[in-house]
N, C-alpha and C. Protein backbone atom coordinates (compact mmCIF):
# COMPACT_ATOMS: atom_id res chain seq x y z
N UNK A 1 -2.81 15.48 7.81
CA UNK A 1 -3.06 16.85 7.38
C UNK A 1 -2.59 17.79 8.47
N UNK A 2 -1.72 18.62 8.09
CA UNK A 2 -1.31 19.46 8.79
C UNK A 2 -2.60 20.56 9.21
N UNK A 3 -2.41 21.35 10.40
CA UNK A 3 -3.51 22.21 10.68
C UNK A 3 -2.86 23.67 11.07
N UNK A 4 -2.88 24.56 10.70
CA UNK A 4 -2.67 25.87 11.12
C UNK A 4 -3.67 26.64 11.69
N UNK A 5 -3.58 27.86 12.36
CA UNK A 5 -4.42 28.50 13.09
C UNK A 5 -4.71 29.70 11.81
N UNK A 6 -5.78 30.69 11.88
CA UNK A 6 -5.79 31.53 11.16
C UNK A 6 -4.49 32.87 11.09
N UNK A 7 -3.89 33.19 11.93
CA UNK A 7 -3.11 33.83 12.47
C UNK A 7 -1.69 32.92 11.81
N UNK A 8 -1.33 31.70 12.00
CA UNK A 8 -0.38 31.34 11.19
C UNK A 8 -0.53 31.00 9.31
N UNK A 9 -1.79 30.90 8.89
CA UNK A 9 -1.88 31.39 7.67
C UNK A 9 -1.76 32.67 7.36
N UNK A 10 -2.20 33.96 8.20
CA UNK A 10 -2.19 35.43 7.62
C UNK A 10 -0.37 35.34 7.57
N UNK A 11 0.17 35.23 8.48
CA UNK A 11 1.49 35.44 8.84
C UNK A 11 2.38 34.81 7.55
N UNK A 12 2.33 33.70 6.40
CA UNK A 12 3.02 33.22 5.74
C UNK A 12 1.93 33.64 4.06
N UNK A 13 1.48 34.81 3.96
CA UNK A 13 0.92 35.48 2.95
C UNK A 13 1.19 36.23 1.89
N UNK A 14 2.88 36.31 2.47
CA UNK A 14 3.65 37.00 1.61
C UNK A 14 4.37 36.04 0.90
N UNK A 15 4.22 34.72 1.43
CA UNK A 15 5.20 33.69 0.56
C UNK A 15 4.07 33.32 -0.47
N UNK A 16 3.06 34.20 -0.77
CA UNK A 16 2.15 33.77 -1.77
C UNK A 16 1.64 31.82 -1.96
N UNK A 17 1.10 31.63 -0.85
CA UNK A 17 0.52 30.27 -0.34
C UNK A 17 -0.78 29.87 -1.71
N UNK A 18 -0.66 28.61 -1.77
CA UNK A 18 -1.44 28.19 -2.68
C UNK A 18 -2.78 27.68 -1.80
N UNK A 19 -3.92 28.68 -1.56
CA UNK A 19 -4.89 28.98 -1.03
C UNK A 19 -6.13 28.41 -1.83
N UNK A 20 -6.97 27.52 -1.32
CA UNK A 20 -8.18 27.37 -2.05
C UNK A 20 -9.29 27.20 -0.70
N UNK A 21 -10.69 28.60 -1.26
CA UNK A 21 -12.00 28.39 -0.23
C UNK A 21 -13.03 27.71 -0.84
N UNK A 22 -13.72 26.97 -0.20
CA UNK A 22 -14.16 25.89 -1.08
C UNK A 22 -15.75 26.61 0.08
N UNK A 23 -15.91 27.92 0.21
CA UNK A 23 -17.12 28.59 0.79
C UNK A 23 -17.97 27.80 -0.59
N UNK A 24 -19.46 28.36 0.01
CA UNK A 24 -20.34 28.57 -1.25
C UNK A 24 -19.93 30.50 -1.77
N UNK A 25 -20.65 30.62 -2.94
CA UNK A 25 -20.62 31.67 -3.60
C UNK A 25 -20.84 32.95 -2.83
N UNK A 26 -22.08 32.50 -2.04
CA UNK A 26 -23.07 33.50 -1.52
C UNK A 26 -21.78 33.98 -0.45
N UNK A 27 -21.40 33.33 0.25
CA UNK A 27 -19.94 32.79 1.58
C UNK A 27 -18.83 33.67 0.96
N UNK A 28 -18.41 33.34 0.23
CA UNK A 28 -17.60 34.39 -0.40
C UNK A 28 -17.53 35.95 -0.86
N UNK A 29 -19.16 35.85 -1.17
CA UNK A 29 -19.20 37.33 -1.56
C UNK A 29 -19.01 38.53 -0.45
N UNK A 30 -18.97 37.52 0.26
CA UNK A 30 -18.47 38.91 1.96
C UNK A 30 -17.03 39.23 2.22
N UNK A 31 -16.11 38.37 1.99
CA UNK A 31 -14.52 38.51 1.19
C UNK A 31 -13.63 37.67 1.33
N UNK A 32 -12.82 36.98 1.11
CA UNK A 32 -11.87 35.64 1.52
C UNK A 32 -10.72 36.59 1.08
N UNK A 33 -9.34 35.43 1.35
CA UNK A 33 -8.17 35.77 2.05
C UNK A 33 -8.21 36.36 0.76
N UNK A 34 -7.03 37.55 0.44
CA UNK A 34 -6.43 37.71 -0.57
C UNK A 34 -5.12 36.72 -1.25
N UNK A 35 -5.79 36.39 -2.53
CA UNK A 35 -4.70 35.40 -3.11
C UNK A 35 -5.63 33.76 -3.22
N UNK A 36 -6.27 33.78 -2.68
CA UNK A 36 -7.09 32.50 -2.44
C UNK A 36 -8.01 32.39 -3.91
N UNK A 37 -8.21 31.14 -3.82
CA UNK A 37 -8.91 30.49 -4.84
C UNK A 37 -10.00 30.14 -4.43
N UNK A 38 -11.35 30.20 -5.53
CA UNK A 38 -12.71 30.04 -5.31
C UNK A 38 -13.25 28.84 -5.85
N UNK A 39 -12.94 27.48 -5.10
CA UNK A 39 -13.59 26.57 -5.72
C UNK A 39 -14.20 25.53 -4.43
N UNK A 40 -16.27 25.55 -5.13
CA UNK A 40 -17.29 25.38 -3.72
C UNK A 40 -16.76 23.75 -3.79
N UNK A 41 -16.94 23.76 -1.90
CA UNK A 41 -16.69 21.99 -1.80
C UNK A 41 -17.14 21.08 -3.06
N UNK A 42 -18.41 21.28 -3.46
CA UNK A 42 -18.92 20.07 -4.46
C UNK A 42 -18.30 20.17 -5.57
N UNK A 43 -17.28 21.07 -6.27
CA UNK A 43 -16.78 21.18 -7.00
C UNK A 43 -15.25 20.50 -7.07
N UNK A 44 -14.78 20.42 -6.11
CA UNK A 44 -13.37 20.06 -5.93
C UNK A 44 -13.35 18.86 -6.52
N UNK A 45 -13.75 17.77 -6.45
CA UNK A 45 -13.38 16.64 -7.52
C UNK A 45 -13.48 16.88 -8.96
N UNK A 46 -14.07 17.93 -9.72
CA UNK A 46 -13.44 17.98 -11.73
C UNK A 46 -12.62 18.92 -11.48
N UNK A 47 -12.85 19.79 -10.48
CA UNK A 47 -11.43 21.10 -10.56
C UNK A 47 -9.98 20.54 -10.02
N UNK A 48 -9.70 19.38 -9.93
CA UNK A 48 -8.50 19.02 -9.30
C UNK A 48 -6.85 19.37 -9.93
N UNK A 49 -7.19 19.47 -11.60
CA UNK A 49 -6.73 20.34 -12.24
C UNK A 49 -5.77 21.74 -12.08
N UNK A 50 -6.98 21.98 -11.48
CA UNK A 50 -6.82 24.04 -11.10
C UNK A 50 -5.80 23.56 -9.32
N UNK A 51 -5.48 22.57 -9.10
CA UNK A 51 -4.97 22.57 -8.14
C UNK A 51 -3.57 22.26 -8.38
N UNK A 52 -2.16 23.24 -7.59
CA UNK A 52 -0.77 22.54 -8.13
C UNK A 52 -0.74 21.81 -7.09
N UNK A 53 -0.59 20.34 -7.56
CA UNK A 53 -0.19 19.04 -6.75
C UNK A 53 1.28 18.89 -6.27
N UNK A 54 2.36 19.70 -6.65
CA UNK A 54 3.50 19.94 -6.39
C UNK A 54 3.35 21.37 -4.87
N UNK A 55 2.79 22.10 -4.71
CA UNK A 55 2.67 22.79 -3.91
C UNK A 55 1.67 22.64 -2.67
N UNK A 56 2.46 23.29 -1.19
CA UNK A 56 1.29 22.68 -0.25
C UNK A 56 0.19 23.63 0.01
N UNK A 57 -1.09 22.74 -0.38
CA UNK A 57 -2.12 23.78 -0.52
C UNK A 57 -3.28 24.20 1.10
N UNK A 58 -3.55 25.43 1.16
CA UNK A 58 -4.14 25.84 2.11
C UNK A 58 -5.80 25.63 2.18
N UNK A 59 -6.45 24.74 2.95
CA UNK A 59 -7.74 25.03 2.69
C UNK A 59 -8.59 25.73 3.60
N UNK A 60 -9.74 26.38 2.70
CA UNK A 60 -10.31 27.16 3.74
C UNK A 60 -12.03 27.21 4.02
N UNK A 61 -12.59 27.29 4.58
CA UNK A 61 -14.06 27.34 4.60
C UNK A 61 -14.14 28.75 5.59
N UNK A 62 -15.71 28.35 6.29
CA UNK A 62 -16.10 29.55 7.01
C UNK A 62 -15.51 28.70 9.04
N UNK A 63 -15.77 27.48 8.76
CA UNK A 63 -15.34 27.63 10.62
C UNK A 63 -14.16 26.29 10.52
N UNK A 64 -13.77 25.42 9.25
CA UNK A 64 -12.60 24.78 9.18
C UNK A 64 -13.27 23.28 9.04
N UNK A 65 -14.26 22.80 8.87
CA UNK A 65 -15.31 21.74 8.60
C UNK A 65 -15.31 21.29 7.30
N UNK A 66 -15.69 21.67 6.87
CA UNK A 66 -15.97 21.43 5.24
C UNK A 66 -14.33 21.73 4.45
N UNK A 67 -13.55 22.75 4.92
CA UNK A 67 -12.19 22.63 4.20
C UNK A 67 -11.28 20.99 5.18
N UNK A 68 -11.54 20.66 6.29
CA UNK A 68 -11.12 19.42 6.63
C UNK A 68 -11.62 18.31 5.53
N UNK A 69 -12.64 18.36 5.16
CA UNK A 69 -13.49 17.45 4.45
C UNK A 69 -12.73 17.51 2.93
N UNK A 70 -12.46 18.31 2.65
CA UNK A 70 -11.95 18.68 1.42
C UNK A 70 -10.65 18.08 1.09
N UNK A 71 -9.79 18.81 2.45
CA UNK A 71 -8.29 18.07 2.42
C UNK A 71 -8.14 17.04 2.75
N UNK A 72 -8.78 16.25 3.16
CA UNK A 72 -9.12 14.61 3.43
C UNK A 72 -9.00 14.15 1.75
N UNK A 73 -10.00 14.55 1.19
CA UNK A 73 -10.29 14.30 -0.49
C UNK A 73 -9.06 14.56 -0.61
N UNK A 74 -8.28 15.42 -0.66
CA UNK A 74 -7.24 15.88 -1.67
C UNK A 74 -5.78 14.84 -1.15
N UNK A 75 -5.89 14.69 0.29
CA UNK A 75 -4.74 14.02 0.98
C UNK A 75 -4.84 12.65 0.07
N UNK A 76 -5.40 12.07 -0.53
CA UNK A 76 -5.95 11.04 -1.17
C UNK A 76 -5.38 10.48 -2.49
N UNK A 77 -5.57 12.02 -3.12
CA UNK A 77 -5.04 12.15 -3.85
C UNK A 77 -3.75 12.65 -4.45
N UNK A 78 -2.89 12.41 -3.18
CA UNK A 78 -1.62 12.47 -3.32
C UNK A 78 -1.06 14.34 -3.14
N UNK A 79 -2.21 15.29 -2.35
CA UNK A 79 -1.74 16.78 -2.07
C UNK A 79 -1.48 16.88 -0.85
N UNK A 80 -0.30 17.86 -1.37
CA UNK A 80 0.19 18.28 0.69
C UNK A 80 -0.54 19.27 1.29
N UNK A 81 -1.52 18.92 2.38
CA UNK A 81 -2.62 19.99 2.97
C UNK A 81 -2.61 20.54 4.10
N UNK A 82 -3.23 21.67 4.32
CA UNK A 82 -2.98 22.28 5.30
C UNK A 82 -4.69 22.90 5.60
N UNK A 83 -4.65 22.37 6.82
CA UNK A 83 -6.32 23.12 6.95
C UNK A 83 -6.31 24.13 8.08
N UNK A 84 -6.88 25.47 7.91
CA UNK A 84 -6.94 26.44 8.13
C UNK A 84 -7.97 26.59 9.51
N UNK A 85 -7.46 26.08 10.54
CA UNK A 85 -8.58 26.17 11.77
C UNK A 85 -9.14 27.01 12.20
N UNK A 86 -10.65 26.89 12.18
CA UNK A 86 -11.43 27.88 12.59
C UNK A 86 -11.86 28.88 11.46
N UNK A 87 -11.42 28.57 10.24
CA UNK A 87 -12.16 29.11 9.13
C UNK A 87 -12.05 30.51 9.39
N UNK A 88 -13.01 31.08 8.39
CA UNK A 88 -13.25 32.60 8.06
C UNK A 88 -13.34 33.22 9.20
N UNK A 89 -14.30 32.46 9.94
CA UNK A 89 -14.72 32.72 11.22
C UNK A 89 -13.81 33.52 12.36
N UNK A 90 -12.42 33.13 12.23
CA UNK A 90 -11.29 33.07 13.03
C UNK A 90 -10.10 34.02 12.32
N UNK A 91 -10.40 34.02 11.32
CA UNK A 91 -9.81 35.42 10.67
C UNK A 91 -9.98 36.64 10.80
N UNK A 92 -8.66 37.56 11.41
CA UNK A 92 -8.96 38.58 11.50
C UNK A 92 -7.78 39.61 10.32
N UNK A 93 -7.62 39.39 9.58
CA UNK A 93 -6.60 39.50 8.33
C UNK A 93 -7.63 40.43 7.60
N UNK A 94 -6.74 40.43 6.34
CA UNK A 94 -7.28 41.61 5.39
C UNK A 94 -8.38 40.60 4.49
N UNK A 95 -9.23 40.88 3.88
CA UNK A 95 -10.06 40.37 2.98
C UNK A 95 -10.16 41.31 2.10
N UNK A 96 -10.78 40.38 0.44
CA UNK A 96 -10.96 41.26 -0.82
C UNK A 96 -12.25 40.59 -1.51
N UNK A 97 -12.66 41.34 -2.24
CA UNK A 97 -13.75 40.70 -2.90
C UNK A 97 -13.14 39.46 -3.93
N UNK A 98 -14.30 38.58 -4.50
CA UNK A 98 -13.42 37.43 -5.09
C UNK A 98 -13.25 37.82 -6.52
């Protein structure tokens, strides 16, 4: 699994990145990246679907823990991942409501 810093995800935002935060609800409602997708860790195994398996996808949490955990699952399943180090936490980019 590839790892990026928050600063090299804001920076490749315009290539419209296939982004998923796998926050809880409550986690989100304070704002995630713009363009990002809202699906909570426990959810990611029936939503696998809502994921393009042809594209490399960005994951995200609040400090980069739980989206590692995630892209582990997904590396598994045959997705190209990228985990977002240091989470929300480490973002200093634009945010939107979800």
């Amino acid at each position: 699994m590839k790892i990026w810093t928050a600063d090299e995800v804001n920076s490749r935002l315009n290539d419209s990145p296939q982004m998923i935060d796998v926050r809880e609800s409550e986690e989100t409602a304070q704002g995630m990246i713009p363009g990002a997708k809202h699906i909570p860790l426990g959810e990611i195994p029936q939503r696998l679907g809502e994921i393009d398996k042809n594209k490399e996808v960005i994951m995200i949490c609040r400090s980069g823990a739980r989206s590692e955990r995630a892209g582990e699952f997904l590396e598994k399943h045959g997705y190209n991942v990228v985990n977002m180090d240091g989470g929300m936490i480490s973002w200093n980019g634009k945010t939107a409501a979800p």
